[in-house]
C-alpha atoms as a PDB file:
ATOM      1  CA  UNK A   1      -3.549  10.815  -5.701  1.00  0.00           C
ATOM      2  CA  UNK A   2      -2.061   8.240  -8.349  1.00  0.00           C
ATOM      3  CA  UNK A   3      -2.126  11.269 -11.370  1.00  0.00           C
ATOM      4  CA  UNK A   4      -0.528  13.587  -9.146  1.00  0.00           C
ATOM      5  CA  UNK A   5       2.840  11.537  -8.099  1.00  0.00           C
ATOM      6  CA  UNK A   6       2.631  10.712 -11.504  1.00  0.00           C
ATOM      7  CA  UNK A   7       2.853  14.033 -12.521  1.00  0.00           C
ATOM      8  CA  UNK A   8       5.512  15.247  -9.829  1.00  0.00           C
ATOM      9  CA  UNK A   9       7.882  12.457 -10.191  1.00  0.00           C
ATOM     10  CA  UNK A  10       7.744  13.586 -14.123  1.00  0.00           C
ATOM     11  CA  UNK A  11       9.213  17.046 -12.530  1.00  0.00           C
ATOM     12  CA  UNK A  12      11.028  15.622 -10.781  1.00  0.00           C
ATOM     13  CA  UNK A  13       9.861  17.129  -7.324  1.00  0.00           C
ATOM     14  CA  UNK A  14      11.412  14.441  -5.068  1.00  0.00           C
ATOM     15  CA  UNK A  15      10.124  16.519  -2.132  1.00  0.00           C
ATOM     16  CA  UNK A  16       6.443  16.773  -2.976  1.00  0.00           C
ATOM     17  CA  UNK A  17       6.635  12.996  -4.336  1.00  0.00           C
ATOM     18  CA  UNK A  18       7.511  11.843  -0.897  1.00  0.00           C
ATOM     19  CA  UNK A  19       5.453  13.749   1.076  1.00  0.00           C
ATOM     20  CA  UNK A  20       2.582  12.343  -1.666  1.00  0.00           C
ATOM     21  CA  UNK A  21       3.912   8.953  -1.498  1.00  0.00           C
ATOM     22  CA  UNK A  22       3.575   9.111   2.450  1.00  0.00           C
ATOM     23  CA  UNK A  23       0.371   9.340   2.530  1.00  0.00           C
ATOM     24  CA  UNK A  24      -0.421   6.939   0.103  1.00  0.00           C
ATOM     25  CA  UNK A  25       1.766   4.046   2.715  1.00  0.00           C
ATOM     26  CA  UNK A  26      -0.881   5.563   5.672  1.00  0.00           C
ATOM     27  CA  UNK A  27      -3.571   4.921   3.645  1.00  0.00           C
ATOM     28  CA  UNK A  28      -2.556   1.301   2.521  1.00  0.00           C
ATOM     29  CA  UNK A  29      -1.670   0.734   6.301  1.00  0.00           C
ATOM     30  CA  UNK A  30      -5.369   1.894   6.804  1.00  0.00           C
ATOM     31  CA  UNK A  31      -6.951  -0.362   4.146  1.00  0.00           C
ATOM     32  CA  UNK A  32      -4.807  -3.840   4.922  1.00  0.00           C
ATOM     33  CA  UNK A  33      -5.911  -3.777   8.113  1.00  0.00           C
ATOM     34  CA  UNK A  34      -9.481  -3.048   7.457  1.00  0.00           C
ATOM     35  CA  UNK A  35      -9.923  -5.897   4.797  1.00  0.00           C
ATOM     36  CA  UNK A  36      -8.227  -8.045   7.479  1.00  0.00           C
ATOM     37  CA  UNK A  37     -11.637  -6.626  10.058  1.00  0.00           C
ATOM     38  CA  UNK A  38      -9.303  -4.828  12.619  1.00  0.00           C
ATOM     39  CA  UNK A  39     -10.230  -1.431  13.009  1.00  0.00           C
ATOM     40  CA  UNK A  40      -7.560  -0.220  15.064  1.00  0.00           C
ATOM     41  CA  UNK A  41      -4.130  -0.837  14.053  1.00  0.00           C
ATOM     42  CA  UNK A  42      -2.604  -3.457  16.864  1.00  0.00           C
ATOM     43  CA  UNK A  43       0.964  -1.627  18.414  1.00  0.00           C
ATOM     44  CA  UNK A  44       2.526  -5.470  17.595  1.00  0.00           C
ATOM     45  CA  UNK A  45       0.896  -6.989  15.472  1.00  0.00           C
ATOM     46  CA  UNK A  46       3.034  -8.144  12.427  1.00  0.00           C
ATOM     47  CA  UNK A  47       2.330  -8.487   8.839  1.00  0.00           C
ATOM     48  CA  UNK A  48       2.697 -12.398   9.133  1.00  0.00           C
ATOM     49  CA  UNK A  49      -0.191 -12.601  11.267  1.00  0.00           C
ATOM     50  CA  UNK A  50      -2.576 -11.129   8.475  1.00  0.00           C
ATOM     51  CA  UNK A  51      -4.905 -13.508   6.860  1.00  0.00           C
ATOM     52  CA  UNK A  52      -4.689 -10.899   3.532  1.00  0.00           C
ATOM     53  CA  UNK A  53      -1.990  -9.419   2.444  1.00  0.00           C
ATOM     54  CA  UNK A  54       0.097  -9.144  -1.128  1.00  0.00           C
ATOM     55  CA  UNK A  55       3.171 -11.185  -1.545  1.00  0.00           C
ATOM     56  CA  UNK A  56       6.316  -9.985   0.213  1.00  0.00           C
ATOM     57  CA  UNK A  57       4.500  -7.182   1.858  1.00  0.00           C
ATOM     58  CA  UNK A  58       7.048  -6.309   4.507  1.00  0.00           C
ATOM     59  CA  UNK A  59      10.385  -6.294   2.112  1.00  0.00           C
ATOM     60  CA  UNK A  60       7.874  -4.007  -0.672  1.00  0.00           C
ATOM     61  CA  UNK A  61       7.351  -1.734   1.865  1.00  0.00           C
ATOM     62  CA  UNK A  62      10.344  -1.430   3.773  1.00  0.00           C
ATOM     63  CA  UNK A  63      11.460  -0.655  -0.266  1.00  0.00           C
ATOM     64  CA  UNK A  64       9.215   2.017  -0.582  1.00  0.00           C
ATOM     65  CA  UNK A  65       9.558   3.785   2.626  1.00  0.00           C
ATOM     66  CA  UNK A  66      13.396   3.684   1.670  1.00  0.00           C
ATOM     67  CA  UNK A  67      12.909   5.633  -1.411  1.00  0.00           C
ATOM     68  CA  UNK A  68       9.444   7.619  -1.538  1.00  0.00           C
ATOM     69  CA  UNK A  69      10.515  10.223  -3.991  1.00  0.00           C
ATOM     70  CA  UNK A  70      11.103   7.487  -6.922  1.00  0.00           C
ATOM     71  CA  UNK A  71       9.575   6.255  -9.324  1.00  0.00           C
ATOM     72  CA  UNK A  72      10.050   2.390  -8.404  1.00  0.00           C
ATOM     73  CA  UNK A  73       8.722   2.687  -5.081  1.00  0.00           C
ATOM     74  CA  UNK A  74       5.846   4.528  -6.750  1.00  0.00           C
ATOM     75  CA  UNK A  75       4.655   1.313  -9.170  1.00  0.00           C
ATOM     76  CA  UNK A  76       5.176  -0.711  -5.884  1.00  0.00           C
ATOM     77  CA  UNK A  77       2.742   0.887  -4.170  1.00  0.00           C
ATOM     78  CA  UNK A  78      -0.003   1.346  -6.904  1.00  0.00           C
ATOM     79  CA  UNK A  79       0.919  -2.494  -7.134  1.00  0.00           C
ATOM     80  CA  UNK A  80       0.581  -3.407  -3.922  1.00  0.00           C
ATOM     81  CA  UNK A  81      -2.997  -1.652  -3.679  1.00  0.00           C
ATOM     82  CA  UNK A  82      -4.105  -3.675  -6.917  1.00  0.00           C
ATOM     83  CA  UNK A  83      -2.975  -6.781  -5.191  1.00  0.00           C
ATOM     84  CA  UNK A  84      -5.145  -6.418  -2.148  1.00  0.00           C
ATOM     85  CA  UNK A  85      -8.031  -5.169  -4.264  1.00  0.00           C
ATOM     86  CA  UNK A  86      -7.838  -8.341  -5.938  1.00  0.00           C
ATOM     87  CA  UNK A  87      -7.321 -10.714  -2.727  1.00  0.00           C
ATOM     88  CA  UNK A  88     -10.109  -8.220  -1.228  1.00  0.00           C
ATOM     89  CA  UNK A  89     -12.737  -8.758  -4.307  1.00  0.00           C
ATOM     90  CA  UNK A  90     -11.846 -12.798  -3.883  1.00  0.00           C
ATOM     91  CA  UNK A  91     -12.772 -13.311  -0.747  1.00  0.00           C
ATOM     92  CA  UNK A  92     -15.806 -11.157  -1.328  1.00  0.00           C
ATOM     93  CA  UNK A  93     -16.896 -13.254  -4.023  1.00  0.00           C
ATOM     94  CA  UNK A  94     -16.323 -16.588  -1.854  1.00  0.00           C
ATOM     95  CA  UNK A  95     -18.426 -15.341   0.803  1.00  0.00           C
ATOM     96  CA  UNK A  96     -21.663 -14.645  -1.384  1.00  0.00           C
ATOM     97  CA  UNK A  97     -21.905 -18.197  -1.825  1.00  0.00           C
END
């Protein structure tokens, strides 16, 4: 999915880049709550009561959301998945032993 924005926001199609991009924010939705061991997404639940999470999660998104079809909000979110792969691949670690 990460080549292809990257290759529509080089075309500049804003359209297909957001509709891209919107799917990529489901699926982070879908993973920060499963590397925080809640399968179904709580109706009010906030992101200050996750135990994992990347910095500023709330104000990156809200960011993104506001402006799928850029480039900017793009990075954010590939940066925001690296973040939690990392915090993810921590704890991970720390559990072994």
């Amino acid at each position: 999915m990460e080549r292809q924005i990257e290759e529509l926001i080089k075309i500049r199609e804003k359209q297909d880049t957001a509709m891209l991009m919107d799917k990529g924010l489901s699926l982070f939705h879908k993973v920060l709550w499963l590397v925080n061991n809640m399968e179904h997404i709580p109706e009010n639940v906030s992101f200050k009561e996750l135990k994992m999470k990347p910095i500023n999660v709330e104000e990156r998104l809200s960011f993104i959301q506001g402006r799928q079809g850029s480039f900017h909000s793009f990075k954010q979110l590939v940066e925001l998945f690296k973040e939690l792969e990392k915090q993810y691949a921590k704890k991970a670690s720390l559990e072994k032993f």
